[in-house]
C-alpha atoms as a PDB file:
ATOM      1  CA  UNK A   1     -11.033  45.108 -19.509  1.00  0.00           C
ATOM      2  CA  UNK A   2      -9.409  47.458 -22.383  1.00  0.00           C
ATOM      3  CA  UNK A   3     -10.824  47.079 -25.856  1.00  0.00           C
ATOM      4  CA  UNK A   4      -7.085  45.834 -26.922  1.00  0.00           C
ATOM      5  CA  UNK A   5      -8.037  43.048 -24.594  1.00  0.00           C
ATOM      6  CA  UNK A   6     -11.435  42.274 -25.871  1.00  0.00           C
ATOM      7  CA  UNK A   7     -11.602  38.221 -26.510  1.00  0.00           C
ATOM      8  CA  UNK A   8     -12.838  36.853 -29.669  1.00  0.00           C
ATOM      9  CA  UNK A   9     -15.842  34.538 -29.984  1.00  0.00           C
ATOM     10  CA  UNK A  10     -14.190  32.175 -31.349  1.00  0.00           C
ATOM     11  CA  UNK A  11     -13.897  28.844 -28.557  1.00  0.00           C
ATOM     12  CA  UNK A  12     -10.867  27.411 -30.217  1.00  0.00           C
ATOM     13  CA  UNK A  13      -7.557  27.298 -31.657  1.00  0.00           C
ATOM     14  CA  UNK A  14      -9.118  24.728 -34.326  1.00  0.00           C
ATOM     15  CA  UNK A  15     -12.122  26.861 -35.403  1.00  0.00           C
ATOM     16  CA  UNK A  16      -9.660  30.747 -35.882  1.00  0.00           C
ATOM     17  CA  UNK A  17      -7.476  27.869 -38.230  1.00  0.00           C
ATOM     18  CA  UNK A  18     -10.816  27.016 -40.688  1.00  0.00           C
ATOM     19  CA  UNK A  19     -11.504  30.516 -40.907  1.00  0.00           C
ATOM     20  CA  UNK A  20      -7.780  31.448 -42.158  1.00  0.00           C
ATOM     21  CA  UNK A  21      -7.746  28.286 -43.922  1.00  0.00           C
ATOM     22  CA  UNK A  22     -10.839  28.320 -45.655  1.00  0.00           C
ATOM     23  CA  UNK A  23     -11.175  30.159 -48.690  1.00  0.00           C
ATOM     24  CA  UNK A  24      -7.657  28.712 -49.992  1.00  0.00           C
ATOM     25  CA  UNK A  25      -9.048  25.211 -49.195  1.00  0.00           C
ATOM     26  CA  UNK A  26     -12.288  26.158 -51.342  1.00  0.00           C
ATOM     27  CA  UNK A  27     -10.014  27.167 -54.111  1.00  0.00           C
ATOM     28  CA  UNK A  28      -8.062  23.555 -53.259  1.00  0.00           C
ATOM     29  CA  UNK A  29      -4.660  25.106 -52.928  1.00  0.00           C
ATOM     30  CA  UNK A  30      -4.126  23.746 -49.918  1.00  0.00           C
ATOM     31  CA  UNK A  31      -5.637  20.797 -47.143  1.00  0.00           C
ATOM     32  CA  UNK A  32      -8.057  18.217 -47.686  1.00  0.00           C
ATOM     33  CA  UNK A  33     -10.930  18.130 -50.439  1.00  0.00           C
ATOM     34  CA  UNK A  34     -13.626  19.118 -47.281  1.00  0.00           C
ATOM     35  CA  UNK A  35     -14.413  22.735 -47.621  1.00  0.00           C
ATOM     36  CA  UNK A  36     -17.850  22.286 -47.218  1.00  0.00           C
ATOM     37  CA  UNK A  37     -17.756  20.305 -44.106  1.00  0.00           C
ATOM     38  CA  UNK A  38     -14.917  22.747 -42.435  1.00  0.00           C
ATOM     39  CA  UNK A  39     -17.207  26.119 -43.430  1.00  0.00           C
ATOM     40  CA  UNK A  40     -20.419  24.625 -41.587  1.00  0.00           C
ATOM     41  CA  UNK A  41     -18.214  23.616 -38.343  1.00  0.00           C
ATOM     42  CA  UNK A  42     -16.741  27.117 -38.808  1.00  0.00           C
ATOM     43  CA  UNK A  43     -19.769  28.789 -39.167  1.00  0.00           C
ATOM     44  CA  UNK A  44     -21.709  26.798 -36.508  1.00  0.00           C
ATOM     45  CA  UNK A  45     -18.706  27.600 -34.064  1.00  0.00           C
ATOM     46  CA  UNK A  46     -18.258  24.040 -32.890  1.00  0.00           C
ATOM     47  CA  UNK A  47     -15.610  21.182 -33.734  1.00  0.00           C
ATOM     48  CA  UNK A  48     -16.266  17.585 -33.856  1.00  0.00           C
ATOM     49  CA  UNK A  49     -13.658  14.658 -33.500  1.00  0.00           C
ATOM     50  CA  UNK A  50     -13.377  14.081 -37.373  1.00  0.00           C
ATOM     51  CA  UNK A  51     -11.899  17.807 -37.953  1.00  0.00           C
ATOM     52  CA  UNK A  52      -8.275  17.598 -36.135  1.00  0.00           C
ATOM     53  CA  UNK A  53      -7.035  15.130 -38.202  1.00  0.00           C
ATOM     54  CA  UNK A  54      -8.071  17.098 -41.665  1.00  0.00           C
ATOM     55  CA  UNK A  55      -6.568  20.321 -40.419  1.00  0.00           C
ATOM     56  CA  UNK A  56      -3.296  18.108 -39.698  1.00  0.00           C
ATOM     57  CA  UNK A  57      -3.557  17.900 -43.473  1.00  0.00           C
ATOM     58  CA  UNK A  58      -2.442  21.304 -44.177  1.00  0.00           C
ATOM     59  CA  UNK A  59       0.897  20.660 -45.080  1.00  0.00           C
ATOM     60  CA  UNK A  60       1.654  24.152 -45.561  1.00  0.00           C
ATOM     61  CA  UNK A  61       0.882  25.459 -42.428  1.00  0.00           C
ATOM     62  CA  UNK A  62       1.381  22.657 -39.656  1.00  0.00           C
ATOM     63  CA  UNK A  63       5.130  22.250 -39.519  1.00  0.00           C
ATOM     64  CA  UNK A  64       5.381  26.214 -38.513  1.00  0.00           C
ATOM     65  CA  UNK A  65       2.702  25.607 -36.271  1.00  0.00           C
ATOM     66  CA  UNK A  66       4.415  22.235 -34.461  1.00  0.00           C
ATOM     67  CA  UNK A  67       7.643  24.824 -34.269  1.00  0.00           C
ATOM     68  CA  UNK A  68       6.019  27.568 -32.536  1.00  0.00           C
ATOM     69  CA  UNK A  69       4.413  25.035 -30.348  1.00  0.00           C
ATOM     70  CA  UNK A  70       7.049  23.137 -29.456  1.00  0.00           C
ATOM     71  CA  UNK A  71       9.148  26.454 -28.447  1.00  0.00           C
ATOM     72  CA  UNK A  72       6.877  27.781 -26.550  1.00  0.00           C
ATOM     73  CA  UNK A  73       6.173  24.803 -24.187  1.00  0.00           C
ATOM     74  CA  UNK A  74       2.699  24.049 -25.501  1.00  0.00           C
ATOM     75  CA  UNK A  75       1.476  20.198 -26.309  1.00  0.00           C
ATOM     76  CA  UNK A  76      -1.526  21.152 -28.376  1.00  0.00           C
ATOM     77  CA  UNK A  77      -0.130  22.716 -32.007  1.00  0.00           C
ATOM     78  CA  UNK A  78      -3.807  23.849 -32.424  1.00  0.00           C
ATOM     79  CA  UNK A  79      -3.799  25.785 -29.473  1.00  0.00           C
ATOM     80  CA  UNK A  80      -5.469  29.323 -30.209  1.00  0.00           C
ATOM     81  CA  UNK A  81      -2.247  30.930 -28.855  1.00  0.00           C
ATOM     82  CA  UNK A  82      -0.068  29.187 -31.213  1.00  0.00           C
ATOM     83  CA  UNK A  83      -2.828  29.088 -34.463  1.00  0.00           C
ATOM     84  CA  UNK A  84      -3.070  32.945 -33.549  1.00  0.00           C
ATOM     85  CA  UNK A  85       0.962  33.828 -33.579  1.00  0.00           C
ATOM     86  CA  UNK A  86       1.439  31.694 -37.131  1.00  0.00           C
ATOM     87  CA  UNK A  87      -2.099  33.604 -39.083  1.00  0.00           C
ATOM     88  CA  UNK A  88      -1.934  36.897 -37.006  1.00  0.00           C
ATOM     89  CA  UNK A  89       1.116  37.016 -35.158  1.00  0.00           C
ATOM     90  CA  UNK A  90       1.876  37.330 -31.209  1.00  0.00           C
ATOM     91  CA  UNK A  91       4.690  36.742 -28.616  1.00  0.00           C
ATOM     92  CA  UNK A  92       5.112  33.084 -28.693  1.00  0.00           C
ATOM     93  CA  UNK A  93       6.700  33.872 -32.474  1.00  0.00           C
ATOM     94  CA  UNK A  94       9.375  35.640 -30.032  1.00  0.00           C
ATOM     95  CA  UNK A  95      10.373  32.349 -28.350  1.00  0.00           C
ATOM     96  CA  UNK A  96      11.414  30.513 -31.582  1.00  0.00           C
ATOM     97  CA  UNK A  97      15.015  30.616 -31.822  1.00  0.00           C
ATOM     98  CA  UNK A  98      17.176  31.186 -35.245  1.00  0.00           C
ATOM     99  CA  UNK A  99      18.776  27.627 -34.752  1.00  0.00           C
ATOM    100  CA  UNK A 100      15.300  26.178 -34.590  1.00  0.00           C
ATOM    101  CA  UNK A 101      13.559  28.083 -37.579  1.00  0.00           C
ATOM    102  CA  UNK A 102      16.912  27.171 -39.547  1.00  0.00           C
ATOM    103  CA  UNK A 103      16.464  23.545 -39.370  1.00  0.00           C
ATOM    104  CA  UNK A 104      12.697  22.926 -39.747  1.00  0.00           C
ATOM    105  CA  UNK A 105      13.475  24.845 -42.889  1.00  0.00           C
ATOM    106  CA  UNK A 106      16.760  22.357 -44.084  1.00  0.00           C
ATOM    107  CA  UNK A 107      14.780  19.622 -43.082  1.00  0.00           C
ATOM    108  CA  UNK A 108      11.578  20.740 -45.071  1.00  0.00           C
ATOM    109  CA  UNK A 109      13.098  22.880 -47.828  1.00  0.00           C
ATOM    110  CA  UNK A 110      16.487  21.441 -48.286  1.00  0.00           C
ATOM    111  CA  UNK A 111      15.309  18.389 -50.667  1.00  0.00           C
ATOM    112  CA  UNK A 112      13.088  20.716 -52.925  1.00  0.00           C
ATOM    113  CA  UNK A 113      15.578  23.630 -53.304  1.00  0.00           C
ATOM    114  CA  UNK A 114      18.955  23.921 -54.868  1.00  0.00           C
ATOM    115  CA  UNK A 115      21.559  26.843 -54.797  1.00  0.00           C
ATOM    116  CA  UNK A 116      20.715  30.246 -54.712  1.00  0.00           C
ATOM    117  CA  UNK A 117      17.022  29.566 -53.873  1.00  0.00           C
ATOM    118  CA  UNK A 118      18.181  27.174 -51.335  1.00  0.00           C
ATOM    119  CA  UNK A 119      20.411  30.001 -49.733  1.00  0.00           C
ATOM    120  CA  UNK A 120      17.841  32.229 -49.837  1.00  0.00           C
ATOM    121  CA  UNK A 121      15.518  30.952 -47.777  1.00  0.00           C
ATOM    122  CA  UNK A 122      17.789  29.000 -45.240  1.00  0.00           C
ATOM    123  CA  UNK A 123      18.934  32.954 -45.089  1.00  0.00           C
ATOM    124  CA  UNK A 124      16.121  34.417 -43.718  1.00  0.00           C
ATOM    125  CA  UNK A 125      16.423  32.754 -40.442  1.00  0.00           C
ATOM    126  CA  UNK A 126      19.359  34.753 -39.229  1.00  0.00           C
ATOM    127  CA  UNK A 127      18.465  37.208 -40.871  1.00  0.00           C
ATOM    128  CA  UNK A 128      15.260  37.475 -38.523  1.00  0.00           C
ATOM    129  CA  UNK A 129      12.404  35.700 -40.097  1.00  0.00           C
ATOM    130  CA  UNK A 130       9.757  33.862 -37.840  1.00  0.00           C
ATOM    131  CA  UNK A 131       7.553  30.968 -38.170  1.00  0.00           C
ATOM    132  CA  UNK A 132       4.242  33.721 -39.396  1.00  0.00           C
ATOM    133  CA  UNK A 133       2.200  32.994 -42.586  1.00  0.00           C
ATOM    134  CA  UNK A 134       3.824  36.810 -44.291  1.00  0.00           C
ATOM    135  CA  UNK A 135       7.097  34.841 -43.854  1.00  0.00           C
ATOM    136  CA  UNK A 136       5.909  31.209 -46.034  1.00  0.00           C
ATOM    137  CA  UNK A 137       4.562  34.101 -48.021  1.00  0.00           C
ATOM    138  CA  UNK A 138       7.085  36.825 -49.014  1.00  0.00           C
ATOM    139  CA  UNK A 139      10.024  33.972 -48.834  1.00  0.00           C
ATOM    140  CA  UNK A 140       9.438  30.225 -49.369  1.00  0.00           C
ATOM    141  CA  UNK A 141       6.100  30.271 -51.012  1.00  0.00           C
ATOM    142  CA  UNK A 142       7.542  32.226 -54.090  1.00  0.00           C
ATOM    143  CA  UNK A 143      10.377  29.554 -54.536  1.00  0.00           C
ATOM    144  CA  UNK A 144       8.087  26.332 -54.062  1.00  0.00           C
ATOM    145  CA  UNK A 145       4.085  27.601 -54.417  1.00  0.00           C
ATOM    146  CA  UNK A 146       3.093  25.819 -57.768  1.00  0.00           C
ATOM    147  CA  UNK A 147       1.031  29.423 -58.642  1.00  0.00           C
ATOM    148  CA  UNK A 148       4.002  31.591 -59.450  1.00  0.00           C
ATOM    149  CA  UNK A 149       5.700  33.937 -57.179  1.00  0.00           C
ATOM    150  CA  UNK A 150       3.509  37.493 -58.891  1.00  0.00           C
ATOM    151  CA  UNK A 151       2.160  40.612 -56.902  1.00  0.00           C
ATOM    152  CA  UNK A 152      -1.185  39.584 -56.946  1.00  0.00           C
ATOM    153  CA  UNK A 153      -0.431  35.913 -55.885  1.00  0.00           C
ATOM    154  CA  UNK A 154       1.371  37.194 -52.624  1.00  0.00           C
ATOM    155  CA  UNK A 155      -0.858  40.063 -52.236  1.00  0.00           C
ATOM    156  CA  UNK A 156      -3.876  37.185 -51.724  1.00  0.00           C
ATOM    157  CA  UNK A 157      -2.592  34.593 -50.461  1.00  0.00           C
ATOM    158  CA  UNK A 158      -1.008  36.817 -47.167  1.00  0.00           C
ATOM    159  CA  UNK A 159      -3.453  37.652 -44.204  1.00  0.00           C
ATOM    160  CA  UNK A 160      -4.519  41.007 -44.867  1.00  0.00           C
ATOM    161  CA  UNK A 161      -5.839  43.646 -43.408  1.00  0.00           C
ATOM    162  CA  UNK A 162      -8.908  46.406 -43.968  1.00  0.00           C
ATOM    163  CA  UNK A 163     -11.111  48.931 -42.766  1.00  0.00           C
ATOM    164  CA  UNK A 164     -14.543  48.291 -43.461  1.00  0.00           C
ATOM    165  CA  UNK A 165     -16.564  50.981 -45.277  1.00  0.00           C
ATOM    166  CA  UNK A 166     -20.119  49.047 -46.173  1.00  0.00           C
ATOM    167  CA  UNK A 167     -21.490  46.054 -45.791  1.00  0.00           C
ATOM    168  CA  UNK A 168     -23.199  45.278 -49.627  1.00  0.00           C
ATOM    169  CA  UNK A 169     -24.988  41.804 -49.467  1.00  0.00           C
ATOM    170  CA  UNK A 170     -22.789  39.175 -49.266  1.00  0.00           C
ATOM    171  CA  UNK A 171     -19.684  41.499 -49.628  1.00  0.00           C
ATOM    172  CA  UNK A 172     -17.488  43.940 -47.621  1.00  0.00           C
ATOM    173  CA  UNK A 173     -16.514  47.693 -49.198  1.00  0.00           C
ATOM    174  CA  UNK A 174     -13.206  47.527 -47.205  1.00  0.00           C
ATOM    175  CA  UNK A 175      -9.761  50.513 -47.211  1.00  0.00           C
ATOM    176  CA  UNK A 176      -7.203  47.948 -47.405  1.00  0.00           C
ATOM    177  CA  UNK A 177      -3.367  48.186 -48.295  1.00  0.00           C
ATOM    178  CA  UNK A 178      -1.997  46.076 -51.235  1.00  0.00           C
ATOM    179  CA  UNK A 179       1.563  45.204 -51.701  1.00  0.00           C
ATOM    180  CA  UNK A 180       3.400  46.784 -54.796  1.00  0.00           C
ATOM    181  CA  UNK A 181       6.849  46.343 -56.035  1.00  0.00           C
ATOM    182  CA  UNK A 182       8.575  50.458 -56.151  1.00  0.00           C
ATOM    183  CA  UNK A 183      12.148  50.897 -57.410  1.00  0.00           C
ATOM    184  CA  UNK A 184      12.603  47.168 -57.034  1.00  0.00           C
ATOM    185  CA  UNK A 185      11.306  46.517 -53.340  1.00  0.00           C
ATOM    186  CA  UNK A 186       8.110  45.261 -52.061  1.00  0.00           C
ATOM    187  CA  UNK A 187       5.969  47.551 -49.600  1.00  0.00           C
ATOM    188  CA  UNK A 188       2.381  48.446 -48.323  1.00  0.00           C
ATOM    189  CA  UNK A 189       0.976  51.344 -50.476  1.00  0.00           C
ATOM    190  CA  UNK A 190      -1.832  53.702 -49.173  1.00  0.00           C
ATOM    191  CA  UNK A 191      -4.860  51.738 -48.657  1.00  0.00           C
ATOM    192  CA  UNK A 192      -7.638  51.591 -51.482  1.00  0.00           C
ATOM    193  CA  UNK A 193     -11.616  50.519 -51.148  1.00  0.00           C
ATOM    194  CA  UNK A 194     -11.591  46.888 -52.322  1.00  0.00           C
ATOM    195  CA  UNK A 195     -14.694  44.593 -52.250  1.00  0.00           C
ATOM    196  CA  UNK A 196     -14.182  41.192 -50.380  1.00  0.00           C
ATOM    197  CA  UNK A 197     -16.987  38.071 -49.883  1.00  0.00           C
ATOM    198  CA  UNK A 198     -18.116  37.705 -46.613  1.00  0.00           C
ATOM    199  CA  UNK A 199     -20.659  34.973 -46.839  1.00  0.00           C
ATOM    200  CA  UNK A 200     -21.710  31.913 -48.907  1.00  0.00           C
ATOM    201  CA  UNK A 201     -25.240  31.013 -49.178  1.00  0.00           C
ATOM    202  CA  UNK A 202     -25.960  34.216 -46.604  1.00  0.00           C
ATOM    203  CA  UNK A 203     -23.149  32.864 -43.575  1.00  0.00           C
ATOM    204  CA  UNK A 204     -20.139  34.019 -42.794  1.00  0.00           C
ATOM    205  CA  UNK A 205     -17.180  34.030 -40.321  1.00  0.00           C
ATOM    206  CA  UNK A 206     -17.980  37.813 -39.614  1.00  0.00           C
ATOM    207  CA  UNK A 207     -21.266  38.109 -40.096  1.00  0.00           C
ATOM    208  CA  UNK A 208     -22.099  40.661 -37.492  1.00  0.00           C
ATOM    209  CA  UNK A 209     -18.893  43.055 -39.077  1.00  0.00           C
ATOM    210  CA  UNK A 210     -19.788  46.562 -39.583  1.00  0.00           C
ATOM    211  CA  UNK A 211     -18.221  49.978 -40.811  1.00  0.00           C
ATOM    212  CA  UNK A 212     -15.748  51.006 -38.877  1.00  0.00           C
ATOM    213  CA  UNK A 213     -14.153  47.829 -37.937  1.00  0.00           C
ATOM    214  CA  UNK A 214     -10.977  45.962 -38.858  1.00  0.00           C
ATOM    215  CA  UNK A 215     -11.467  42.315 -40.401  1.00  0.00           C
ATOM    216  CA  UNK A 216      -8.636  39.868 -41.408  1.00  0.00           C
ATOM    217  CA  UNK A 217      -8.538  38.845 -45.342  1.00  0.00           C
ATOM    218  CA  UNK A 218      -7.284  35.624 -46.723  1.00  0.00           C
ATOM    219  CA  UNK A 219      -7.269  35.151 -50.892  1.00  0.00           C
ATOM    220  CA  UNK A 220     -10.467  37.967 -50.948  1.00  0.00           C
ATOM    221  CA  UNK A 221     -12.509  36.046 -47.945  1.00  0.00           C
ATOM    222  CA  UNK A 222     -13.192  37.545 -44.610  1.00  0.00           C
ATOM    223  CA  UNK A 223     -11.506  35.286 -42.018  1.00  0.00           C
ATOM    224  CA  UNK A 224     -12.670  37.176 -38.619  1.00  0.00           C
ATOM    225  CA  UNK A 225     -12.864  40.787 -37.161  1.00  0.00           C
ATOM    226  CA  UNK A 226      -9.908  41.738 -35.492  1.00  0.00           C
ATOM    227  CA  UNK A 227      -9.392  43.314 -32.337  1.00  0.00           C
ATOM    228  CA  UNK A 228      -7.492  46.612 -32.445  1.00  0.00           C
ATOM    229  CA  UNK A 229      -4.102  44.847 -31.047  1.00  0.00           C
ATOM    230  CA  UNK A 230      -4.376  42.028 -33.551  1.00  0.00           C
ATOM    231  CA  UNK A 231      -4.344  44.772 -36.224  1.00  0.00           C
ATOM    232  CA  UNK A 232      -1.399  46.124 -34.941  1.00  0.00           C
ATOM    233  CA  UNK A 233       0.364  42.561 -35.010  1.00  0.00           C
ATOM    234  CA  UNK A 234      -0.789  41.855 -38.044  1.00  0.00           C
ATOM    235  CA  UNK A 235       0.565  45.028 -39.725  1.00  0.00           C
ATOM    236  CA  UNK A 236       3.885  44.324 -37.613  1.00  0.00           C
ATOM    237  CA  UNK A 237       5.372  41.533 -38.700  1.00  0.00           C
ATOM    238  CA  UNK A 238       4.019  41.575 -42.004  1.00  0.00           C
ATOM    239  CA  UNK A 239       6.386  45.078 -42.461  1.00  0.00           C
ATOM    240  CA  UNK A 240       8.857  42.742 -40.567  1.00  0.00           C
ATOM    241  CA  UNK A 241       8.863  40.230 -43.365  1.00  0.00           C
ATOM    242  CA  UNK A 242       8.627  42.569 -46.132  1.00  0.00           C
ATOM    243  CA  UNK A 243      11.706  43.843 -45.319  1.00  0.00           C
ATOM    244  CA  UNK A 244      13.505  40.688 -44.649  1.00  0.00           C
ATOM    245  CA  UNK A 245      12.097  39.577 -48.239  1.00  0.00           C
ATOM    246  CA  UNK A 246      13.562  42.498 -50.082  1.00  0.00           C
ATOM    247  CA  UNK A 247      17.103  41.310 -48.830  1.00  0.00           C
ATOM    248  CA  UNK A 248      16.676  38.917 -51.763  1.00  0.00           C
ATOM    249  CA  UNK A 249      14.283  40.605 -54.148  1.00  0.00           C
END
């Protein structure tokens, strides 16, 4: 086995969603009011029968993962295949066809937004988008989020990416990328050290991260260390939707 075929600890599809879906949970953006109870299942590495039906709650995130599971063959939308492709990205985003990202869109969008914002985002699908969290981000999330469409709102609420330095207590010294806006369209600039929180009361989801290795960041929490070709996924299509959101910048 190759180290870009290394498996993650992780034992389900279920668990990598509570550790992407955490921290914005915490800060009750999104999902049901149970942060606690989703960190310690998280953190313990097990599910129990009472936590499918609160990640169903994550209205943000489930219709894109029903779409990517229902194009790709696969019953269970919490399958780690299909929870990977929507938070990291991977080949089952491939199988989602224009027609079908277009219309779980109009169907979800279409009451909300009106003209040109409307446009917009039933736009993208043509235009390439697919059913990954840079997309919601860069595109619909600026035209519906209730937290305002800024740099720094994007820039944390994407699934980032960094290179960690140190490990300081209960925070990572990490090189990671930001987005900035330069002569009026969004892109990665060179990476900078930025510290992130890796653990509450001492436990993490990447407790056993050290320097040297790449770790997956949602709103300034580490979600998971990443293998070397989920880096490289996770820097693809988010340069794939940075484009396709600077056709309507």
């Amino acid at each position: 086995m190759t180290l870009l075929e290394r498996p993650t600890p992780i034992k389900s599809g279920s668990l990598r969603f509570i550790r992407y879906g955490f921290m914005p949970n915490q800060l009750r953006y999104c999902g049901p009011d149970e942060s606690r109870m989703l960190f310690d299942q998280a953190v313990e590495n097990t599910i129990d029968g009472d936590v499918p039906p609160l990640l169903r709650r994550f209205s943000g995130a489930m219709p894109y993962l029903q779409l990517i599971a229902r194009a790709n063959g696969i019953r269970d939308p919490f399958d780690d295949r299909v929870v990977e492709a929507y938070w990291i990205g991977n080949r089952l985003l491939q199988k989602v066809e224009v027609r079908q990202l277009y219309e779980s869109l109009a169907e979800r969008f279409g009451p909300q937004l009106r003209g040109r914002a409307r446009d917009w985002v039933l736009s993208k699908a043509p235009a390439g988008a697919l059913p990954h969290h840079s997309f919601h981000v860069l595109d619909v999330y600026r035209l519906v989020g209730d937290r305002g469409d800024s740099l720094q709102t994007m820039d944390s609420c994407r699934i980032s990416w960094g290179t960690v330095v140190a490990v300081e207590g209960h925070e990572l010294l990490v090189d990671r990328a930001p987005i900035v806006l330069s002569d009026g369209r969004l892109r990665l600039a060179e990476p900078a050290l930025t510290r992130v929180a890796r653990q509450i009361d001492s436990r993490g989801f990447a407790d056993s991260a050290r320097p040297g290795d790449q770790v997956s960041i949602h709103w300034g929490w580490v979600c998971e260390i990443l293998t070397p070709l989920q880096r490289i996924e996770l820097e693809r299509y988010t340069r794939h939707h940075l484009a396709i959101g600077n056709l309507t910048i």
